[in-house]
C-alpha atoms as a PDB file:
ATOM      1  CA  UNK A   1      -4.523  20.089  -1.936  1.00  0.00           C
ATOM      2  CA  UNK A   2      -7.207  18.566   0.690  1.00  0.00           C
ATOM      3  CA  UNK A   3      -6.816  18.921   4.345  1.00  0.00           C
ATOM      4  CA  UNK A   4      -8.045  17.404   7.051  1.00  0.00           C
ATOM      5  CA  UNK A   5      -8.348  18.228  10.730  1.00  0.00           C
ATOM      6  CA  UNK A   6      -7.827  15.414  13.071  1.00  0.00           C
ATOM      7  CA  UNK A   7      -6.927  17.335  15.999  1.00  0.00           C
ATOM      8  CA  UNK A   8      -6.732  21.102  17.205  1.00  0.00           C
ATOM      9  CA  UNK A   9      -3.298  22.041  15.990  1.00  0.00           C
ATOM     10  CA  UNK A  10      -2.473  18.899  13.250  1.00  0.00           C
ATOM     11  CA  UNK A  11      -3.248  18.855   9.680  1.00  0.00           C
ATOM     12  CA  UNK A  12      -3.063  16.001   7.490  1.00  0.00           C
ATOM     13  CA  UNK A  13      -3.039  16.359   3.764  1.00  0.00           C
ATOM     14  CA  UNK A  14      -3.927  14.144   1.087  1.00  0.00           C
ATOM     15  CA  UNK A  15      -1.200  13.612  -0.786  1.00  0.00           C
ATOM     16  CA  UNK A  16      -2.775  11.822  -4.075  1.00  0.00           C
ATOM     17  CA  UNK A  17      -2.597   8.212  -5.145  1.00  0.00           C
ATOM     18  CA  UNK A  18       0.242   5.696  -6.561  1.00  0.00           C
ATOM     19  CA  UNK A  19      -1.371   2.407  -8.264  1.00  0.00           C
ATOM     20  CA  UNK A  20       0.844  -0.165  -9.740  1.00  0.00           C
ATOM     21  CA  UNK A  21       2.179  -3.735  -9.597  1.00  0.00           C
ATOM     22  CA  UNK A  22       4.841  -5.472  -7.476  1.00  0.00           C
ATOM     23  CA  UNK A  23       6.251  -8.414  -5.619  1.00  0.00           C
ATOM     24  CA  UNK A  24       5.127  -9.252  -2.336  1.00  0.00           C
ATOM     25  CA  UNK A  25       7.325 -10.723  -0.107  1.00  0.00           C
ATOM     26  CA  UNK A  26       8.009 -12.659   3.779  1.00  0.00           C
ATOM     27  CA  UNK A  27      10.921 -13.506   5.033  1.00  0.00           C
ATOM     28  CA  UNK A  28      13.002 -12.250   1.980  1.00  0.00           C
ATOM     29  CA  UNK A  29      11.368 -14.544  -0.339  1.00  0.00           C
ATOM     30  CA  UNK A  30       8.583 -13.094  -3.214  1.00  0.00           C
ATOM     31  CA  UNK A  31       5.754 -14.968  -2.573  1.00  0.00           C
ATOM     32  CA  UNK A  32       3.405 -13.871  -5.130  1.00  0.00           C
ATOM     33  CA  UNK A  33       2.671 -11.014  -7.603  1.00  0.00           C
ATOM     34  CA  UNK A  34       0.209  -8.304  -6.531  1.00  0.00           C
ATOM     35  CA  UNK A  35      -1.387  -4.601  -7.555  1.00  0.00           C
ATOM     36  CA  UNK A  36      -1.827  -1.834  -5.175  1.00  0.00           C
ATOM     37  CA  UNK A  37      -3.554   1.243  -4.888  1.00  0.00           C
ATOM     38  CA  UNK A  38      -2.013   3.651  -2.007  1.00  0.00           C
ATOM     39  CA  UNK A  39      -3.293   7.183  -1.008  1.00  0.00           C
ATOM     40  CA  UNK A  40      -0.781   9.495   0.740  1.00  0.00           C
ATOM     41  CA  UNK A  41      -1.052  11.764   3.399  1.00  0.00           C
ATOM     42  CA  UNK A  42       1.513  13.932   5.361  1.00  0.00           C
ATOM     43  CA  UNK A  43       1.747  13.135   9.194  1.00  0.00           C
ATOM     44  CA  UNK A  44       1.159  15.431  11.845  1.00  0.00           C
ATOM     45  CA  UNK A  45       4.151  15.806  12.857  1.00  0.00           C
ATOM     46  CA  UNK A  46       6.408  15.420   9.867  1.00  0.00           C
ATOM     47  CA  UNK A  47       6.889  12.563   7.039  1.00  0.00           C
ATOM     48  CA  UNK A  48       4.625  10.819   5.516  1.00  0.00           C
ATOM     49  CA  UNK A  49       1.806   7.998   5.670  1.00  0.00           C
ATOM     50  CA  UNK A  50      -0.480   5.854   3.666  1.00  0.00           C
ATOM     51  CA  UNK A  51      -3.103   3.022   3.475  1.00  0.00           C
ATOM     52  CA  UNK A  52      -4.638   1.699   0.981  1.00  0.00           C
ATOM     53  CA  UNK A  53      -5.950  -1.408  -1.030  1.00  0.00           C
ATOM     54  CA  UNK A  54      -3.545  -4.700  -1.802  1.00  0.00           C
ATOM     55  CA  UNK A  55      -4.828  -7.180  -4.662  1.00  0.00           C
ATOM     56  CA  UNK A  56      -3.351 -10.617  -5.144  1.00  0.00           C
ATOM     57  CA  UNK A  57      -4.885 -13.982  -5.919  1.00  0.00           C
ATOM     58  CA  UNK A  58      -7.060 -15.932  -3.272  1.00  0.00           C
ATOM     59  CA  UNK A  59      -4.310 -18.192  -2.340  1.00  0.00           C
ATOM     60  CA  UNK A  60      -1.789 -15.739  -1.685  1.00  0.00           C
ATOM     61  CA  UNK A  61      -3.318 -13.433   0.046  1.00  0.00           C
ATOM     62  CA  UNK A  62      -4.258 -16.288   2.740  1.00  0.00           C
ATOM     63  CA  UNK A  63      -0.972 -17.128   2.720  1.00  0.00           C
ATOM     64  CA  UNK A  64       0.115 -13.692   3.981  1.00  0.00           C
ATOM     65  CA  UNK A  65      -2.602 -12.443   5.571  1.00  0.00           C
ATOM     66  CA  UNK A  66      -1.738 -11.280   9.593  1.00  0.00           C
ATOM     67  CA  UNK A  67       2.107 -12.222   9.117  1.00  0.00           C
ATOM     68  CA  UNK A  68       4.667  -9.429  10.239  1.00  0.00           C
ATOM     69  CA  UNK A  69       7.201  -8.318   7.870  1.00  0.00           C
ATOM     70  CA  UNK A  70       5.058  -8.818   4.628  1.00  0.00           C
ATOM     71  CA  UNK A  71       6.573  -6.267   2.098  1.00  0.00           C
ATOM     72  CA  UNK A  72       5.873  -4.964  -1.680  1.00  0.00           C
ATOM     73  CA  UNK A  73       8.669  -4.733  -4.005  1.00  0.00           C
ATOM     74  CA  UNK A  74       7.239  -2.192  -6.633  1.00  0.00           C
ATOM     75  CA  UNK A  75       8.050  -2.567 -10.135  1.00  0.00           C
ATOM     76  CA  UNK A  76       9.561   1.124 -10.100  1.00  0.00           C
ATOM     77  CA  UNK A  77      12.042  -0.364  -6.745  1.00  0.00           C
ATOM     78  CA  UNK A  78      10.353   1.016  -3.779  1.00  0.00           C
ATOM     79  CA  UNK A  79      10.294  -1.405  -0.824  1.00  0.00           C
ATOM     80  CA  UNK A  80       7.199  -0.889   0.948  1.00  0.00           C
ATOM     81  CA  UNK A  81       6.167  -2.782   4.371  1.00  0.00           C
ATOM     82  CA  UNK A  82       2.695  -3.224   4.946  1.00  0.00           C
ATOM     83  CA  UNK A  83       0.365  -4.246   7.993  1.00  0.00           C
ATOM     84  CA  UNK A  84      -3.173  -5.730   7.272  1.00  0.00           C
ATOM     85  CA  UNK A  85      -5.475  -3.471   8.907  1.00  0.00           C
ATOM     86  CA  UNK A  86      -8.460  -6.078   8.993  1.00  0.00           C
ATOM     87  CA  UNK A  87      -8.600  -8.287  12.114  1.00  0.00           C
ATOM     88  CA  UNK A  88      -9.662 -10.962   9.485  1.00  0.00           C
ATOM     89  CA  UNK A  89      -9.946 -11.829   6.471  1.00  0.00           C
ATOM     90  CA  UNK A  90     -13.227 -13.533   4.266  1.00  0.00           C
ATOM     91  CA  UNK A  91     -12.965 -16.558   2.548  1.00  0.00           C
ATOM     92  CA  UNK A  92     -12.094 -16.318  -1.285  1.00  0.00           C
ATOM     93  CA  UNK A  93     -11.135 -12.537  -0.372  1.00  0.00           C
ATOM     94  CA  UNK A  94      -8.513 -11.181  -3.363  1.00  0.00           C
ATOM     95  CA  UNK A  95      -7.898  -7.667  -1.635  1.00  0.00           C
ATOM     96  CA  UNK A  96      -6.743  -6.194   1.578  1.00  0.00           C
ATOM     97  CA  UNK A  97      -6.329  -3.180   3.323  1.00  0.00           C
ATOM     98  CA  UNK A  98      -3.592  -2.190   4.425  1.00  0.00           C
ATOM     99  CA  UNK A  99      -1.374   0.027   6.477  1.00  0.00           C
ATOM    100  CA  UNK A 100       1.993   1.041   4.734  1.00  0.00           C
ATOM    101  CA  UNK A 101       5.309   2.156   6.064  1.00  0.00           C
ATOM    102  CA  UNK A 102       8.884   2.651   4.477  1.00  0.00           C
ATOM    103  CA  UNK A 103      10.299   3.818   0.558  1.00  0.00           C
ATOM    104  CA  UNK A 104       7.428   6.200   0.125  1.00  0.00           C
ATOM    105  CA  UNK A 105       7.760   9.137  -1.662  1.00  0.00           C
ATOM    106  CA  UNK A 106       7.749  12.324  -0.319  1.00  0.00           C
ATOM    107  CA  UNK A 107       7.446  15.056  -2.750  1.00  0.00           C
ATOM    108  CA  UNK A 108       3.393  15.805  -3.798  1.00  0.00           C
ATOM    109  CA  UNK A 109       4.507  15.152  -6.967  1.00  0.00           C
ATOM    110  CA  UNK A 110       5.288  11.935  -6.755  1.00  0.00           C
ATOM    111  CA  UNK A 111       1.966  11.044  -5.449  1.00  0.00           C
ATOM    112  CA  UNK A 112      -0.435  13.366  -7.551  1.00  0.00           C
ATOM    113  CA  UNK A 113      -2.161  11.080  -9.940  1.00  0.00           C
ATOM    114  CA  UNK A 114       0.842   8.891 -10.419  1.00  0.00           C
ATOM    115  CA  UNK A 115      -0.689   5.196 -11.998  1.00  0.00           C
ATOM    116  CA  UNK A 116       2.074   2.933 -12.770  1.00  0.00           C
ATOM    117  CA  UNK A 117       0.487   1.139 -16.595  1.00  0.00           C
ATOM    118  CA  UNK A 118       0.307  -2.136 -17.133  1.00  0.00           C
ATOM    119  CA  UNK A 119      -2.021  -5.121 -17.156  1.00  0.00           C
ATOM    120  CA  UNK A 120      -3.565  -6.981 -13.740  1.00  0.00           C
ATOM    121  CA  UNK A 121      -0.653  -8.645 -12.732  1.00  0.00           C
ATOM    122  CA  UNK A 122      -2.843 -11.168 -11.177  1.00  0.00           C
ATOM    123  CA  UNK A 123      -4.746 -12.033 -13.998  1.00  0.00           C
ATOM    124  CA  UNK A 124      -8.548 -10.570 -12.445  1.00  0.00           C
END
């Protein structure tokens, strides 16, 4: 397992890597399909965190891009919120970084290597 020091006294370590496919949604309501690529790291003081890359068509991701309270549905059921961690984003852009909060797992091996299968679910 990697560590990093980010301070004198806290550790964070990488965790691995979940990819899949999900629903993104606002307000409640699934806006469009989207894949994901999250790494995972444990916090400093407890729990866990993770960022990563969110992929949907042009169109939606304007649509959502900067709005509070966008979330991913996963395909295997976890709810996920994320924050866009880009002040803005570029015309025609179909992915986004992202900071992401919530149904994460928490064990290593959950995280390890984990790729959920499947084809683009945006078509790219």
């Amino acid at each position: 397992m990697r560590s990093v020091a980010t301070q004198a006294n806290s550790i964070v370590r990488y965790l691995g890597r979940i990819a899949g496919a999900g629903s993104v949604m606002s307000g409640g309501e699934i806006v469009a399909r989207a894949a994901y690529d999250f790494d995972g790291f444990t916090a400093p003081r407890g729990g866990v965190m993770s960022s990563g890359e969110l992929k949907l068509a042009p169109s939606d991701l304007k649509a959502v891009f900067g709005i509070p309270g966008v979330q991913l549905l996963t395909d295997d059921g976890r709810l996920l919120d994320l924050r866009f961690s880009e002040k803005e984003l570029h015309p025609g852009a179909e992915v986004a970084h992202v900071d992401v909060t919530g149904d994460l797992p928490s064990s290593p091996a959950e995280w390890r290597g984990r790729i959920d299968e499947g084809a683009d679910p945006i078509g790219t």
